[in-house]
N, C-alpha and C. Protein backbone atom coordinates (compact mmCIF):
# COMPACT_ATOMS: atom_id res chain seq x y z
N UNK A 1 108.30 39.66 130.90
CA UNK A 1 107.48 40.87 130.78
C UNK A 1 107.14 41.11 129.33
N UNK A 2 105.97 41.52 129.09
CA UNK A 2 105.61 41.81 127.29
C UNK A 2 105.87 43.70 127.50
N UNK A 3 105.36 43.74 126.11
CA UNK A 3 105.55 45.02 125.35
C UNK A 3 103.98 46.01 126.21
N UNK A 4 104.64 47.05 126.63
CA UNK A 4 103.16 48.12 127.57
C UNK A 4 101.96 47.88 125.84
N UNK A 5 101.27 47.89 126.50
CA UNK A 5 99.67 48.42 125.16
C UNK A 5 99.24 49.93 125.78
N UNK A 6 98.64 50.44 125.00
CA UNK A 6 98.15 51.73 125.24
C UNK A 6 96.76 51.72 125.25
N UNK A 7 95.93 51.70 126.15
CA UNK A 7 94.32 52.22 126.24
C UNK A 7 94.29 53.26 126.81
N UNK A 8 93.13 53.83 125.75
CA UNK A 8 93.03 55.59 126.26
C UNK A 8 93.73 56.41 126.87
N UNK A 9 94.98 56.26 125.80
CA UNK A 9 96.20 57.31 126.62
C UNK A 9 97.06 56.46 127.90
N UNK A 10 96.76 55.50 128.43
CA UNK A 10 97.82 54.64 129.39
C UNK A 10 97.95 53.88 128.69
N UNK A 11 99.24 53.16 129.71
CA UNK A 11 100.03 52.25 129.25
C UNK A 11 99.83 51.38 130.46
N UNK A 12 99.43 49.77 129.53
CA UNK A 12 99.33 48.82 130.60
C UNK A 12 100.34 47.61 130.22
N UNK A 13 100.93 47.85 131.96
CA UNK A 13 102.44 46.75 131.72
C UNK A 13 102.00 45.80 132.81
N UNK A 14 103.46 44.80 132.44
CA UNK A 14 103.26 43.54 133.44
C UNK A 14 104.52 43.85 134.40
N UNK A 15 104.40 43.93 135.47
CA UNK A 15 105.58 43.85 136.41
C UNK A 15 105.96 42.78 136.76
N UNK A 16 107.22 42.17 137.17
CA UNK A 16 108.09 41.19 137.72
C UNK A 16 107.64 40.45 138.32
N UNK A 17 106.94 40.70 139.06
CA UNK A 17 106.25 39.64 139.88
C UNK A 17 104.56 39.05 139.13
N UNK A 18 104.60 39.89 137.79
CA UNK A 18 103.07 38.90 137.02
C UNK A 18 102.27 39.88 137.14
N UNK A 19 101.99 40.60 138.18
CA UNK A 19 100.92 41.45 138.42
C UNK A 19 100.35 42.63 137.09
N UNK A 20 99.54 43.00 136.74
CA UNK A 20 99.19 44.21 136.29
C UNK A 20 99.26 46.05 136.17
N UNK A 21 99.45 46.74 136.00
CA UNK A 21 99.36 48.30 135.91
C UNK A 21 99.13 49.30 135.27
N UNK A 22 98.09 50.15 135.97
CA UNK A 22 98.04 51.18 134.66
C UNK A 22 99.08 52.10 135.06
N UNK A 23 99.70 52.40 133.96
CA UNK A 23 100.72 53.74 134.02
C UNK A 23 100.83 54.67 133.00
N UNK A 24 100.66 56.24 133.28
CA UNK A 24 100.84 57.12 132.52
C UNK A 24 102.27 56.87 131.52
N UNK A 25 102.18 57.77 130.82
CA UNK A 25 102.92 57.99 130.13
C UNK A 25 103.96 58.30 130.37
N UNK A 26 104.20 58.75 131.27
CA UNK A 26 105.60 59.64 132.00
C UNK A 26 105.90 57.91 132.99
N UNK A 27 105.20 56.81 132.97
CA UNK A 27 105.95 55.82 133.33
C UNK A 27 105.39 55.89 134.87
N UNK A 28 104.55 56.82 135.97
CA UNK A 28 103.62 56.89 137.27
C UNK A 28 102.76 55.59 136.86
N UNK A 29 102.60 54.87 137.98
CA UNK A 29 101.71 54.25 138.31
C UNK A 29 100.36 55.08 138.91
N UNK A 30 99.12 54.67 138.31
CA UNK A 30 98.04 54.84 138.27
C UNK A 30 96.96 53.95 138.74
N UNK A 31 97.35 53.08 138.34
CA UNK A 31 95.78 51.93 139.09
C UNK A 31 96.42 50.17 139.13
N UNK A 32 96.48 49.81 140.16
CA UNK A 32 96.78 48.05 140.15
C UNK A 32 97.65 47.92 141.53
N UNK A 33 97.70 47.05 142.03
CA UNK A 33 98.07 45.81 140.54
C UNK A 33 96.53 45.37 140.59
N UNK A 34 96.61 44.32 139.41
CA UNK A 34 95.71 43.66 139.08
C UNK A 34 95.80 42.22 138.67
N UNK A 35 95.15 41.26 139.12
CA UNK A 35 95.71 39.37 138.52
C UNK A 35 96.09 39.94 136.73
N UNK A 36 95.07 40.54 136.18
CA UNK A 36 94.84 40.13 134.57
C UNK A 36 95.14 41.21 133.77
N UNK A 37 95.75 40.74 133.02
CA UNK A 37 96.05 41.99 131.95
C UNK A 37 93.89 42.77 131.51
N UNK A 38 93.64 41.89 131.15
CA UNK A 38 92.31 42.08 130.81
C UNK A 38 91.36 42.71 132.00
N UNK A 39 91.97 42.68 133.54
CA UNK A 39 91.29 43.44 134.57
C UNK A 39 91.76 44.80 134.02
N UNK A 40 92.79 45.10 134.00
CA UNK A 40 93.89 46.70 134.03
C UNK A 40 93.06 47.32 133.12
N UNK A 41 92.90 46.37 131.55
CA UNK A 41 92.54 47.12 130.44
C UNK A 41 91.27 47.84 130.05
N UNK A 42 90.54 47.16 131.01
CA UNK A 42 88.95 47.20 131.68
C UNK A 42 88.92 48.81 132.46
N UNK A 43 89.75 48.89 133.46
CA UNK A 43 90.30 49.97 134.45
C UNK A 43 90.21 51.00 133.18
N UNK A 44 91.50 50.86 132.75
CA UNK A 44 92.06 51.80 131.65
C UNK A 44 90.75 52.68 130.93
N UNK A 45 90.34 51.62 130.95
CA UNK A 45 89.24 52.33 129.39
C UNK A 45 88.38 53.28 130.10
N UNK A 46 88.20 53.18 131.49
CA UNK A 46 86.99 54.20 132.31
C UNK A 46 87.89 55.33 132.66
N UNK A 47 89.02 55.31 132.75
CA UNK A 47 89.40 56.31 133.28
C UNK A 47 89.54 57.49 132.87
N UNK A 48 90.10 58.80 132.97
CA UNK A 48 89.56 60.06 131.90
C UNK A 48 91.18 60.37 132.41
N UNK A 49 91.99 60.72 131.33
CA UNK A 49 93.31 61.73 131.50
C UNK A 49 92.39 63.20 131.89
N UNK A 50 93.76 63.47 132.88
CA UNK A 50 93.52 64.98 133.38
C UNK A 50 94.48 66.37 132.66
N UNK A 51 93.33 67.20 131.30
CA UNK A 51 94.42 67.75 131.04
C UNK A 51 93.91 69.17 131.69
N UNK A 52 95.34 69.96 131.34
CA UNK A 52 94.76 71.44 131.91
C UNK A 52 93.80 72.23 130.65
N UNK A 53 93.18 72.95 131.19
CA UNK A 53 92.05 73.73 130.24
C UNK A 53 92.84 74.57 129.58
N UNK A 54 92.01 74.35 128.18
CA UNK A 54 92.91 75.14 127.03
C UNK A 54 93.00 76.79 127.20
N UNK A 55 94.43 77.37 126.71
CA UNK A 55 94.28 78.79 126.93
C UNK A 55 93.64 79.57 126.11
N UNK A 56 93.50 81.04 126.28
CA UNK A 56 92.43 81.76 125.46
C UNK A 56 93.71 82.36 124.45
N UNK A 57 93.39 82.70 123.60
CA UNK A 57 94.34 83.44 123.03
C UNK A 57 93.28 84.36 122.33
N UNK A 58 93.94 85.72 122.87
CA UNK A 58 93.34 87.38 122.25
C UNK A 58 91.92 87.90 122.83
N UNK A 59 91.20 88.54 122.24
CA UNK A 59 89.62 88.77 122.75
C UNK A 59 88.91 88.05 121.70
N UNK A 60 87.69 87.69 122.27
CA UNK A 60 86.36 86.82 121.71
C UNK A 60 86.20 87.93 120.40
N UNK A 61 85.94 87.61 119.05
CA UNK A 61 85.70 88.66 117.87
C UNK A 61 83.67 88.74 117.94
N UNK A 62 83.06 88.63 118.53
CA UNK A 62 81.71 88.73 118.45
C UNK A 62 81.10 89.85 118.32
């Protein structure tokens, strides 16, 4: 197994059996398997992290 790489916020590893994966950060599987490291990394790059919408803090000064 090699060292995870990081595209756009995932992490793409090789599992035991050769295959491919994208996985968050918290280590969830996300997208694969895949034959190629170079399929996953392809995946990776389209995909968009889901964050929550930023909070407001105070009233608008306008």
């Amino acid at each position: 197994m090699s060292v995870a790489k990081s595209v756009n916020g995932f992490l793409i590893n090789q599992a035991k059996d050769g295959q491919w994966w994208v996985d968050s950060v918290g280590g969830e599987n996300i997208a694969g398997p895949f034959p190629t490291e170079a399929l996953a990394i392809e995946v990776a790059s389209v995909l968009e992290l889901e964050h929550p919408a930023p909070k407001r803090r105070g009233k608008d000064k306008s």
